[in-house]
N, C-alpha and C. Protein backbone atom coordinates (compact mmCIF):
# COMPACT_ATOMS: atom_id res chain seq x y z
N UNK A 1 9.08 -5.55 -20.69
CA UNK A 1 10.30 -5.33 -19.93
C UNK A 1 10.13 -4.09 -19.06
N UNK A 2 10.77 -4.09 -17.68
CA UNK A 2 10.66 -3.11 -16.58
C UNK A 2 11.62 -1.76 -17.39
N UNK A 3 10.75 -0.65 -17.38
CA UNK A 3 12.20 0.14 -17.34
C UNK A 3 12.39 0.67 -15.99
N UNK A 4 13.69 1.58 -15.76
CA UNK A 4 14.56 1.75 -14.23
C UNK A 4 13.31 2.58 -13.27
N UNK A 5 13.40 2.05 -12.25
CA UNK A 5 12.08 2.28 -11.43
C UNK A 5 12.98 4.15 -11.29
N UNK A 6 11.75 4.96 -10.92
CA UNK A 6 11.71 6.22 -10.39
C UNK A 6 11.50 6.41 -9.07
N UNK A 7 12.27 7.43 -8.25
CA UNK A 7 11.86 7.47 -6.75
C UNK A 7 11.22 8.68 -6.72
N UNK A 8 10.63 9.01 -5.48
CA UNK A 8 9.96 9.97 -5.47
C UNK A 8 11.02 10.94 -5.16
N UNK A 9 10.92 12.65 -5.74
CA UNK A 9 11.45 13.73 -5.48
C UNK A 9 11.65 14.25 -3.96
N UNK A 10 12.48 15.38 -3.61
CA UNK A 10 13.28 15.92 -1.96
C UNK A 10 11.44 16.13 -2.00
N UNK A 11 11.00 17.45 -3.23
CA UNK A 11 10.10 18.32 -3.20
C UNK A 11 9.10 17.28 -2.87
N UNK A 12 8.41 16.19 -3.40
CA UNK A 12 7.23 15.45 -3.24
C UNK A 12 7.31 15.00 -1.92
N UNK A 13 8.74 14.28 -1.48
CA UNK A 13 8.63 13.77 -0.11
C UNK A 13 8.42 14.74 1.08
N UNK A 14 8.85 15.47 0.93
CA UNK A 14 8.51 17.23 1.67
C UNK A 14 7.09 17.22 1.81
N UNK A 15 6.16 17.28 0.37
CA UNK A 15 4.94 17.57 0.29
C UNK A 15 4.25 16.91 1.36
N UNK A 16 4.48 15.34 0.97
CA UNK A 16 3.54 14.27 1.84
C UNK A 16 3.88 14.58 3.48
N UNK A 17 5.16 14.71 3.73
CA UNK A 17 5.33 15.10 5.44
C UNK A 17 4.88 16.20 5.82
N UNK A 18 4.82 17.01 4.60
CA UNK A 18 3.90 18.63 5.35
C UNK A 18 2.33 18.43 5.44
N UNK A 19 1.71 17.47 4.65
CA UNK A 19 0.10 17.69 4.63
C UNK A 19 0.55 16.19 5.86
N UNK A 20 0.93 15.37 6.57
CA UNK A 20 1.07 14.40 7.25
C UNK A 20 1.15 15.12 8.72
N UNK A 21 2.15 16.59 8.40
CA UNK A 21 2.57 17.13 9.60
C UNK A 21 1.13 17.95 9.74
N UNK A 22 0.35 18.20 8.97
CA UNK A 22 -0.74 19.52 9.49
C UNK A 22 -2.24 18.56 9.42
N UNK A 23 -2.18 16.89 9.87
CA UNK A 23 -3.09 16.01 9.93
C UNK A 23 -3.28 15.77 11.98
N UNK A 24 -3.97 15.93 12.48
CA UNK A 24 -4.11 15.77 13.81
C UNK A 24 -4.64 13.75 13.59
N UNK A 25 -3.31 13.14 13.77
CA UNK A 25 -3.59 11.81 13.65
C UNK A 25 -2.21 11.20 14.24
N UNK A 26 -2.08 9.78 14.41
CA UNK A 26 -0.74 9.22 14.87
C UNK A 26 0.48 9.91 14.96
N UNK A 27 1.09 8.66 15.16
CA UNK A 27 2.41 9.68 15.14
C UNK A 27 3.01 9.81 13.96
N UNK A 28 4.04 10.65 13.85
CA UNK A 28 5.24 10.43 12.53
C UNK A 28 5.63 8.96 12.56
N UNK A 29 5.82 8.67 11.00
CA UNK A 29 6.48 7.42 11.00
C UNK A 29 8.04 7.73 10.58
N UNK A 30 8.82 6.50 11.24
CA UNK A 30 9.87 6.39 11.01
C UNK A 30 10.21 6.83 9.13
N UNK A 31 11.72 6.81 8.23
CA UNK A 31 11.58 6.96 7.03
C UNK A 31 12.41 6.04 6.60
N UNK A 32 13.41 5.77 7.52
CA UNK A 32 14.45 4.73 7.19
C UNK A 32 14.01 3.83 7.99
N UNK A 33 14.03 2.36 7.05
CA UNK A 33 13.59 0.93 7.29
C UNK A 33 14.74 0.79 9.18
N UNK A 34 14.11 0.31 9.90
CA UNK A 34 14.50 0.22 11.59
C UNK A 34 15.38 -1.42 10.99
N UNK A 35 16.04 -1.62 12.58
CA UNK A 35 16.41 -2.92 12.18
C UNK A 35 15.41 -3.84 12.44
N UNK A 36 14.36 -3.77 12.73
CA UNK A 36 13.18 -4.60 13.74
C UNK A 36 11.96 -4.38 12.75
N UNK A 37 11.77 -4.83 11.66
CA UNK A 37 10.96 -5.10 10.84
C UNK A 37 10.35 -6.65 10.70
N UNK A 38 9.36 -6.67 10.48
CA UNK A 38 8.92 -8.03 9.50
C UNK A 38 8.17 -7.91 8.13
N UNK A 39 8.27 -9.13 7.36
CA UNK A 39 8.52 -8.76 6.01
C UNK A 39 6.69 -9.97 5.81
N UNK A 40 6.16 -9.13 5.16
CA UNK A 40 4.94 -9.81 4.49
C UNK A 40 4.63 -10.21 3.38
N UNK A 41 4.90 -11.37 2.68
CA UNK A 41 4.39 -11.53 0.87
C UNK A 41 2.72 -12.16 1.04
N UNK A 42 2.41 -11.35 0.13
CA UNK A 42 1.10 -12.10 -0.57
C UNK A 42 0.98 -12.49 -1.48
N UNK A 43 1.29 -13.55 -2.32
CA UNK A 43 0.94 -13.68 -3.96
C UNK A 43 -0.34 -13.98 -4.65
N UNK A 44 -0.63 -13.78 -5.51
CA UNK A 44 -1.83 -14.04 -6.23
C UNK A 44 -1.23 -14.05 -7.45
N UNK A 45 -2.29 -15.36 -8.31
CA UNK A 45 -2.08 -15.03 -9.87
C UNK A 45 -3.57 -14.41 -10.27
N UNK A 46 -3.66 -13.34 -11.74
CA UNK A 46 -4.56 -12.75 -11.73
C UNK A 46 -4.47 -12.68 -13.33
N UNK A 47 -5.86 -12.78 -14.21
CA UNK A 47 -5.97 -13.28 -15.29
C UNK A 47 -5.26 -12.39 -16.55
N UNK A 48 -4.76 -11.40 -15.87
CA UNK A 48 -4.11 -9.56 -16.96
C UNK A 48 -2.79 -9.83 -16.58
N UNK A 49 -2.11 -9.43 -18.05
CA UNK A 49 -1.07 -8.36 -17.81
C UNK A 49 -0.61 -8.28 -16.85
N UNK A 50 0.58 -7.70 -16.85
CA UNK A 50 1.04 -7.05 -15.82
C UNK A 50 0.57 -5.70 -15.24
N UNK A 51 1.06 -5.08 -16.40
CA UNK A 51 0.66 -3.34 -16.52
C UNK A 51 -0.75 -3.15 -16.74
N UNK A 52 -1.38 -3.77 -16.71
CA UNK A 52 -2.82 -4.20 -16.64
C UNK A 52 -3.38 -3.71 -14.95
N UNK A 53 -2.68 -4.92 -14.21
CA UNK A 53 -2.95 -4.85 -12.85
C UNK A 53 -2.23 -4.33 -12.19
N UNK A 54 -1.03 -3.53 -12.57
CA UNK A 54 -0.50 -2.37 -11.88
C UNK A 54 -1.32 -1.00 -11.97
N UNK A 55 -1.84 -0.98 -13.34
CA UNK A 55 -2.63 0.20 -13.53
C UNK A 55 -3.91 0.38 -13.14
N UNK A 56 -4.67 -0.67 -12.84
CA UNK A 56 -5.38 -1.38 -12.20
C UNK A 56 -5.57 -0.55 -10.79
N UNK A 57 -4.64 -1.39 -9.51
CA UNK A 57 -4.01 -0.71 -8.81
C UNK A 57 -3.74 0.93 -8.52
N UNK A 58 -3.60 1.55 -9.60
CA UNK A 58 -2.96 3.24 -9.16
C UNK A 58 -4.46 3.49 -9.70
N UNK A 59 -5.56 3.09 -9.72
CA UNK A 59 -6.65 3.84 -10.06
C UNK A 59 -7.63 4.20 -8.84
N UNK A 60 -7.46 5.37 -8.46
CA UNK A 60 -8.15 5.54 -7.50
C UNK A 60 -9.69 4.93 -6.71
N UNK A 61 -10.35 4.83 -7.97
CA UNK A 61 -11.61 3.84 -7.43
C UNK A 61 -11.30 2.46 -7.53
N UNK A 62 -10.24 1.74 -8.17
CA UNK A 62 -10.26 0.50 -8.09
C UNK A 62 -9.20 0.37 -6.42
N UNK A 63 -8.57 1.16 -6.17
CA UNK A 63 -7.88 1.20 -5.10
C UNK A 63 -9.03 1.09 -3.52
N UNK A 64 -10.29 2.14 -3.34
CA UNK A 64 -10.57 2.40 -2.61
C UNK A 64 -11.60 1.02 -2.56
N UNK A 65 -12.02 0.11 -4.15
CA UNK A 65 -13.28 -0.78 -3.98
C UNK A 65 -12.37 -2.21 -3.48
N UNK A 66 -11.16 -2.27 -3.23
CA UNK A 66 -10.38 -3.55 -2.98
C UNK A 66 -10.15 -3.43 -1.41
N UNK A 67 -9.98 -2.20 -0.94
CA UNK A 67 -9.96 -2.07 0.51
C UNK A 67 -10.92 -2.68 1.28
N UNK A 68 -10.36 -3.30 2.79
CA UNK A 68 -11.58 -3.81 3.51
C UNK A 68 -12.54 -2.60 3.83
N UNK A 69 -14.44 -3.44 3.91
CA UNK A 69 -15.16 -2.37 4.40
C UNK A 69 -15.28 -1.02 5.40
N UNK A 70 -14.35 -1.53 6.34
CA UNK A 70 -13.93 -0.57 7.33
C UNK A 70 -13.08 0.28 7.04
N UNK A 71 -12.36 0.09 5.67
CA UNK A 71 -11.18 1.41 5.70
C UNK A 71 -11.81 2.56 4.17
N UNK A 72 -11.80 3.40 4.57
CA UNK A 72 -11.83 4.33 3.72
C UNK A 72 -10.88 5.34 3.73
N UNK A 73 -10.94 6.08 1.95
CA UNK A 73 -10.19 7.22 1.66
C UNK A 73 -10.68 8.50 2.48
N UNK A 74 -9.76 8.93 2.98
CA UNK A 74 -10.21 10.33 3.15
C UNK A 74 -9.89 11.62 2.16
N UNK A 75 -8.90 11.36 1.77
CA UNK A 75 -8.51 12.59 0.61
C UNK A 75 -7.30 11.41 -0.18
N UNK A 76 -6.98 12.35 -1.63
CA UNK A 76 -5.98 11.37 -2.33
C UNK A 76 -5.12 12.81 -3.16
N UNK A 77 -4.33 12.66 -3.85
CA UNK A 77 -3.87 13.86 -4.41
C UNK A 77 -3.75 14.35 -5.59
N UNK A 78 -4.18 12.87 -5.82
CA UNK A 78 -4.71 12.56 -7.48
C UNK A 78 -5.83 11.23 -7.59
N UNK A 79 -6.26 11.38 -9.01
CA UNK A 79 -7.46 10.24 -9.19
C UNK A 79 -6.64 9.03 -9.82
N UNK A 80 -5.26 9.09 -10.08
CA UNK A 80 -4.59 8.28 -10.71
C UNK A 80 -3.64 7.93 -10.08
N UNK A 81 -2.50 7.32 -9.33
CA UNK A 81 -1.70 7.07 -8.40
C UNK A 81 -0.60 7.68 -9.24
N UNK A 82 0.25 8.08 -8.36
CA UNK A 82 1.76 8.22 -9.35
C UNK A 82 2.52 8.89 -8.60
N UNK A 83 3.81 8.88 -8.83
CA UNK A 83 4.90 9.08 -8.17
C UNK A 83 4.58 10.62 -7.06
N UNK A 84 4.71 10.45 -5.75
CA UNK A 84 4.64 11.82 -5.01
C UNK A 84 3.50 11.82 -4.71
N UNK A 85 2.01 10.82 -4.61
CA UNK A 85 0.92 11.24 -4.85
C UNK A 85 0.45 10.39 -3.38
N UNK A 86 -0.03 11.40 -2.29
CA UNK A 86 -0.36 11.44 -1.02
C UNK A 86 -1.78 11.15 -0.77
N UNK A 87 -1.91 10.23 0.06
CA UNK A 87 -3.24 9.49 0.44
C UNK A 87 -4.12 9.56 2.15
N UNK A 88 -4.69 9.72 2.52
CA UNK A 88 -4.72 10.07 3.80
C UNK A 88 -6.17 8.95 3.82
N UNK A 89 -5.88 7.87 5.04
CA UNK A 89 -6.85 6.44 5.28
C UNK A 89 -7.18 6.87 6.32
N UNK A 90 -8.67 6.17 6.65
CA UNK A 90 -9.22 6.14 8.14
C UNK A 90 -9.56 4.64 7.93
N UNK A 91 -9.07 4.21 9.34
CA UNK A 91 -9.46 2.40 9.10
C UNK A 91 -10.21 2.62 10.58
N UNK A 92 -10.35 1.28 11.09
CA UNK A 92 -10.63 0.98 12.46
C UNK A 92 -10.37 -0.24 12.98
N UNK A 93 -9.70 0.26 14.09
CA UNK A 93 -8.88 -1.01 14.70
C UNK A 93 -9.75 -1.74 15.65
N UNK A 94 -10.04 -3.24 15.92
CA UNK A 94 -10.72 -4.36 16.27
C UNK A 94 -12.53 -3.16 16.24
N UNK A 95 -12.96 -2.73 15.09
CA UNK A 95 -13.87 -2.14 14.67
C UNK A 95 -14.35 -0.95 15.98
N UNK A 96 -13.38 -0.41 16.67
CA UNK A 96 -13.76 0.37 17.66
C UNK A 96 -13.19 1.77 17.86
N UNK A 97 -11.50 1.53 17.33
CA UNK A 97 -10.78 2.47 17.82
C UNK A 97 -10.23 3.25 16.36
N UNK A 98 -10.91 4.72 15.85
CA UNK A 98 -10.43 5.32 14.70
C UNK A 98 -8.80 5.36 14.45
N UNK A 99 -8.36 4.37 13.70
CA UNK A 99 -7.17 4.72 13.08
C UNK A 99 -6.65 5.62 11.55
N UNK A 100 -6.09 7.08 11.66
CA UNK A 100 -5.60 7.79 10.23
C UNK A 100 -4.62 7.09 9.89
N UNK A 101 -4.06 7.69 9.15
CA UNK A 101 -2.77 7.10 8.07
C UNK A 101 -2.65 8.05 6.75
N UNK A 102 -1.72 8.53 6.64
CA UNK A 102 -1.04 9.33 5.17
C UNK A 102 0.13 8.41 5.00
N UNK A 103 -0.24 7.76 3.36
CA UNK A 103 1.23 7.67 2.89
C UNK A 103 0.85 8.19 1.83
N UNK A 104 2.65 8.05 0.92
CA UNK A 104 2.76 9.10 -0.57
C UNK A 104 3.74 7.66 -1.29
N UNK A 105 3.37 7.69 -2.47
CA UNK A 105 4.17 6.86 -3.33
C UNK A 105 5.83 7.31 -3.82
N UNK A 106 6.51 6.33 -3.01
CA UNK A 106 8.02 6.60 -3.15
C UNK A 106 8.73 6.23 -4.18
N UNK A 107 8.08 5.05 -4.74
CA UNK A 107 8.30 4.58 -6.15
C UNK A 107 7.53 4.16 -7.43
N UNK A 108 7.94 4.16 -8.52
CA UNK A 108 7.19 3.73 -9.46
C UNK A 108 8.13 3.23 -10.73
N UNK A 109 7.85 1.93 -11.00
CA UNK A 109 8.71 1.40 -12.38
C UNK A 109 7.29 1.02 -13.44
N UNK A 110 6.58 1.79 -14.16
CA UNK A 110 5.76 1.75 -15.29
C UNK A 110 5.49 0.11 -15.65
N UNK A 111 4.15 -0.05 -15.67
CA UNK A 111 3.86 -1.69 -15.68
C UNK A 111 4.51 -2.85 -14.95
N UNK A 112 5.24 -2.37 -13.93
CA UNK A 112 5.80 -3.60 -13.22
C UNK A 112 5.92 -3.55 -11.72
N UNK A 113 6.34 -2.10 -11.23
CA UNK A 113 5.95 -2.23 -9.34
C UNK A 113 5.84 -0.68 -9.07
N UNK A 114 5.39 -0.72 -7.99
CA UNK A 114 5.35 1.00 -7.66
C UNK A 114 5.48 0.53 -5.54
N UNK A 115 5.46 1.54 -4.79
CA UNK A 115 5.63 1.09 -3.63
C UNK A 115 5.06 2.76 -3.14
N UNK A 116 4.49 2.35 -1.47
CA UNK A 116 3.88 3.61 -1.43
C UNK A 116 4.46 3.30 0.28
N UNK A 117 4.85 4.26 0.77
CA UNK A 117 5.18 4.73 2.73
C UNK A 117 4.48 5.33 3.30
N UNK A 118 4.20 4.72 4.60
CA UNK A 118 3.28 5.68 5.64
C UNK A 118 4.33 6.92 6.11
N UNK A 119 3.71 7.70 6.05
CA UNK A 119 4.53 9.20 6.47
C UNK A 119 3.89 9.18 8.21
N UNK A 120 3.12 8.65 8.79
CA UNK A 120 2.05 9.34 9.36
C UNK A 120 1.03 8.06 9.90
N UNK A 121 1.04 7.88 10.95
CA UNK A 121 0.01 6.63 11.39
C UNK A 121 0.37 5.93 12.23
N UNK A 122 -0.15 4.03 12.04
CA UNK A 122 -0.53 3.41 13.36
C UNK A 122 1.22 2.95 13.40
N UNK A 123 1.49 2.52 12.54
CA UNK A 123 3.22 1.87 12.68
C UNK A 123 4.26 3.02 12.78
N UNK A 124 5.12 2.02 13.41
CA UNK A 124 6.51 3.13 13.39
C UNK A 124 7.06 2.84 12.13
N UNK A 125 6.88 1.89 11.57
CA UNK A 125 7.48 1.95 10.11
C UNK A 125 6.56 1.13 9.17
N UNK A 126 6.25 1.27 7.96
CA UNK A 126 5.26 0.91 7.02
C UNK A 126 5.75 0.97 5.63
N UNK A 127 6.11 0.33 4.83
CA UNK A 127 6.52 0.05 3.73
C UNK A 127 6.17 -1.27 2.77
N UNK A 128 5.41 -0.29 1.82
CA UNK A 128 4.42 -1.80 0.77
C UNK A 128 4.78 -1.47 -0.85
N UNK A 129 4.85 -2.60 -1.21
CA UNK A 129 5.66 -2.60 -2.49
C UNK A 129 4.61 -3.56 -3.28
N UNK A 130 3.81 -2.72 -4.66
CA UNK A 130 3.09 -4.18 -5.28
C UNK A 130 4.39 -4.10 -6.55
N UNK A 131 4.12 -5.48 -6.98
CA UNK A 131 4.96 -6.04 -7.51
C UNK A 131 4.07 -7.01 -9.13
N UNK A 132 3.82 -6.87 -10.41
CA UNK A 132 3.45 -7.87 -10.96
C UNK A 132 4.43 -7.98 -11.96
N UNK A 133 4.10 -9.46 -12.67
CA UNK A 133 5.24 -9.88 -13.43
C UNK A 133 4.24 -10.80 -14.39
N UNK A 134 4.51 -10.59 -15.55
CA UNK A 134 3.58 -11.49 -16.76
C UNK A 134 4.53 -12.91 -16.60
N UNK A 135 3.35 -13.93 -16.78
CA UNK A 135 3.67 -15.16 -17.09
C UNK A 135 3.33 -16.06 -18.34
N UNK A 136 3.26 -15.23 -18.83
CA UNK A 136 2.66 -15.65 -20.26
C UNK A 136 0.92 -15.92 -20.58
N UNK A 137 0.63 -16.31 -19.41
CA UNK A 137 -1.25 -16.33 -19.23
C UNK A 137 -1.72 -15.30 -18.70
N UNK A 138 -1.04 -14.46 -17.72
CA UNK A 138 -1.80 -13.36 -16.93
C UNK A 138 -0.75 -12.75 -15.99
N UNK A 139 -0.64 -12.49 -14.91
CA UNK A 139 0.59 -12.36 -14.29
C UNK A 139 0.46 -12.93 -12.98
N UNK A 140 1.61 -12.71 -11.88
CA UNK A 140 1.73 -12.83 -10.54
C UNK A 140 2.18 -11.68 -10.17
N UNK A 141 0.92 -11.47 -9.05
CA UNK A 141 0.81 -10.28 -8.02
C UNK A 141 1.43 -10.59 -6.92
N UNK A 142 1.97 -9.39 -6.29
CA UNK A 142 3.12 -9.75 -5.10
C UNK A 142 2.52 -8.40 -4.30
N UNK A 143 2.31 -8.59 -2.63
CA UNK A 143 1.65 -7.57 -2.38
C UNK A 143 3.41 -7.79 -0.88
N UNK A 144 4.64 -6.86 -0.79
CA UNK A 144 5.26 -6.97 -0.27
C UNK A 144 4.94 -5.55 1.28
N UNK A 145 5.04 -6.07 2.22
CA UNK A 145 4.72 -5.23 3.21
C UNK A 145 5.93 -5.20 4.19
N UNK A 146 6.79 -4.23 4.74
CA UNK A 146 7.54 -4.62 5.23
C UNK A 146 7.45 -3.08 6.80
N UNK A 147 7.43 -3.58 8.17
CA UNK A 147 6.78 -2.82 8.79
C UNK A 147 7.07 -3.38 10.38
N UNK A 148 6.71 -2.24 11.00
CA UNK A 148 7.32 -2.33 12.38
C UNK A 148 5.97 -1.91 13.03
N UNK A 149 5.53 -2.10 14.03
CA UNK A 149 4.36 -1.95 14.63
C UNK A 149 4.86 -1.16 15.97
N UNK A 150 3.58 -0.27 16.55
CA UNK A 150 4.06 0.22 17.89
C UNK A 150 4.28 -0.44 19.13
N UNK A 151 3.95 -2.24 19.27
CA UNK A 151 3.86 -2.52 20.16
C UNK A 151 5.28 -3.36 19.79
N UNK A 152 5.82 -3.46 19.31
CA UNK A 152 7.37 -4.51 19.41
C UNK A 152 7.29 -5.75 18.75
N UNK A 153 8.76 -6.51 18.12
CA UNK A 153 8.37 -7.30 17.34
C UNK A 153 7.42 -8.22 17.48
N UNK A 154 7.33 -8.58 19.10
CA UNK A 154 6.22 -10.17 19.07
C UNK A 154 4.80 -9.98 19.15
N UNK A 155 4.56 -8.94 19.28
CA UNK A 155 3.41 -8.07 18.88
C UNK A 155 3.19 -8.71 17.47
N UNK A 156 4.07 -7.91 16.44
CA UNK A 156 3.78 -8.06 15.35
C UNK A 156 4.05 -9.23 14.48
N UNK A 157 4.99 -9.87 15.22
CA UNK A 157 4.50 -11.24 14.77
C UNK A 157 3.64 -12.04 15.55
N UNK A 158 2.77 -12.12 16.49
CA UNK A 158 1.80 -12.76 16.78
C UNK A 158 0.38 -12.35 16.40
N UNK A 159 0.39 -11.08 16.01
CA UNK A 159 -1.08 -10.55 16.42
C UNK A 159 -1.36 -9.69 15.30
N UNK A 160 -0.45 -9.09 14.53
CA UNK A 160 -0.24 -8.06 13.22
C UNK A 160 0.12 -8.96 11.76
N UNK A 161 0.75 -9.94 12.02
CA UNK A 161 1.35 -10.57 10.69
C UNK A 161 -0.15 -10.88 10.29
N UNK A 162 -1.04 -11.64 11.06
CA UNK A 162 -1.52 -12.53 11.11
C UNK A 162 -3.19 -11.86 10.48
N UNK A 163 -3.30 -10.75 11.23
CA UNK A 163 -4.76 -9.56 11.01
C UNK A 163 -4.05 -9.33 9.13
N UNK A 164 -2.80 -8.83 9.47
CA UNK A 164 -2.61 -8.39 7.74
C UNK A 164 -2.52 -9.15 6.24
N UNK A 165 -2.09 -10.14 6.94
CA UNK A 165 -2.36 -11.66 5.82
C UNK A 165 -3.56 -11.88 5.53
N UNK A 166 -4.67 -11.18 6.64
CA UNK A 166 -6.31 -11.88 6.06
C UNK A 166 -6.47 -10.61 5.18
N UNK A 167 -6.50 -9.82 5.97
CA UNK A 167 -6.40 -8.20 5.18
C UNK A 167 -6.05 -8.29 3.47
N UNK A 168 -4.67 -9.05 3.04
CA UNK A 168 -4.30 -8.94 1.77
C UNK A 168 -4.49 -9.80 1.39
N UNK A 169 -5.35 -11.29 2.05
CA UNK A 169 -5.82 -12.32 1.32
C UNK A 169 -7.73 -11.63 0.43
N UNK A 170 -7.79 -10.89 1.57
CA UNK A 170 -9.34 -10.54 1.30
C UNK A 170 -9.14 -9.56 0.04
N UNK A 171 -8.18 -8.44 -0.25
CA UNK A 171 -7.76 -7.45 -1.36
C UNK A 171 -7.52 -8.41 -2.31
N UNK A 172 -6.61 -9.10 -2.25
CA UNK A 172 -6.69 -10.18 -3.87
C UNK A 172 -7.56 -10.52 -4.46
N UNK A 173 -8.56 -11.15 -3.52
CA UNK A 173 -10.12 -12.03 -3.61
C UNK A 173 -10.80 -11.03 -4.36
N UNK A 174 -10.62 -9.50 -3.28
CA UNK A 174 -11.39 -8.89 -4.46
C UNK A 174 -10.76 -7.83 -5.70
N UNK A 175 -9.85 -8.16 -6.04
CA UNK A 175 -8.94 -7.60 -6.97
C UNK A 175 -8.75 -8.74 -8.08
N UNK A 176 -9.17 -9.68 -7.28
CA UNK A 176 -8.99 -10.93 -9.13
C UNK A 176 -11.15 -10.53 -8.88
N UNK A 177 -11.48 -10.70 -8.56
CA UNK A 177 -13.33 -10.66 -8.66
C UNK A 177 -12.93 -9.69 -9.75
N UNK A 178 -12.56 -7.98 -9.30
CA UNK A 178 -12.56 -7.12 -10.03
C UNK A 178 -11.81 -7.01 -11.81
N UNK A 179 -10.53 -7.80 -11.40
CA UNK A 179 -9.90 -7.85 -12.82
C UNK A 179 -10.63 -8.90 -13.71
N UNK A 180 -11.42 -9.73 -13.28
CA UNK A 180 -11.83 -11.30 -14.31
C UNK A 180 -12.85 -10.64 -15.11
N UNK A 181 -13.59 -9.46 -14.61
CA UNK A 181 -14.38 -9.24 -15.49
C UNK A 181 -13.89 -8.17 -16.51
N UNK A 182 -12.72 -7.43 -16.10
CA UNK A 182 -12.47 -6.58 -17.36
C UNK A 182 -12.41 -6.73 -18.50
N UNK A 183 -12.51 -5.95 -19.57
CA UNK A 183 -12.35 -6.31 -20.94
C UNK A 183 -10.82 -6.24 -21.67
C-alpha cells in the first residue's frame, strides 16, 4: 500500500533553481503546469515489485544505464534519488546541437511514484511522473510526461510526442533487459 506522497521542500526547490540559475544552459523553465501542455503515457509490465522498480529507478547508475546513448549525467546530488535531489543532463538534439537540462525531484510516495521537474532547459515546461503498481506477478510501469516545448503545441505534437515515445519505448526495453536479470 502507497503511503501519502511527499513534496519537495520551499528550501530544496530554492536549491535546484539556484544551482539551475548559476548553470550557463537554456532557459528557466516555467513551474506552474501552462495551459498548453501535452500529456505522454508509456506503460510497461516488468517482472518486480513495485518498490522494486521504483527503487530501481532512484538508483543513480541504473538511472544513467536506461538513458539513450546520447544523453548523459553531468552531476547528480546524490547516488540515490530522493526528494530535493538535483540532476543536471547533457543530451543532443537530432545528434548535433548540445542540449543541458537540471531537474530536482518534486515528489516522492515510497515504493509507488516519485516525479522529477525541469528547473532549467530545452522545454518551457517539463514534468515526469514514474508511476508502478504490483499486479500480483510483477508490476505496471507508467512513465507519465507532461510538457510544453519551445516551439508551440503543433510542434509538439507532431515532431516531440513522437521523438519522446521512441525515447521511453527504448528506456523500458532497457529497464525490463535490466530488471529480468535481478535477483
Amino acid at each position: 500500500m502507497a503511503t501519502d506522497p511527499t513534496s519537495a521542500s520551499a528550501d530544496q526547490k530554492r536549491s535546484a533553481l539556484e544551482y539551475a540559475g548559476r548553470s550557463r544552459i537554456g532557459g528557466v523553465a516555467l513551474l506552474e503546469e501552462p495551459d498548453d501542455v501535452c500529456e505522454l503515457r508509456v506503460e510497461s509490465w516488468f517482472p518486480k515489485p513495485a518498490d522494486v522498480v521504483i527503487d530501481f529507478c532512484l538508483q543513480r547508475q541504473n538511472f544513467i544505464a536506461i538513458m539513450p546513448d546520447r544523453m548523459q549525467v553531468i552531476w547528480s546530488s546524490t547516488e540515490t534519488g530522493q526528494l530535493g535531489g538535483t540532476y543536471h543532463f547533457r543530451w543532443w538534439l537530432k545528434n548535433i546541437i548540445p542540449v543541458q537540462w537540471v531537474a530536482f525531484i518534486d515528489s516522492y510516495t515510497p515504493g509507488h511514484e516519485f516525479s522529477d521537474q525541469q528547473v532549467r532547459g530545452f522545454f518551457r515546461y517539463f514534468h515526469h511522473t514514474h508511476t508502478a503498481v504490483d499486479d500480483g506477478t510483477g508490476s505496471r510501469y507508467t512513465d507519465t510526461l507532461r510538457f510544453a516545448g519551445p516551439f508551440g503545441t503543433r510542434v509538439d505534437r507532431a515532431v516531440l510526442m513522437g521523438q519522446m515515445r521512441r525515447t521511453f519505448r527504448a528506456r523500458h526495453e532497457r529497464m525490463n533487459r535490466m530488471l529480468s536479470v535481478l535477483a
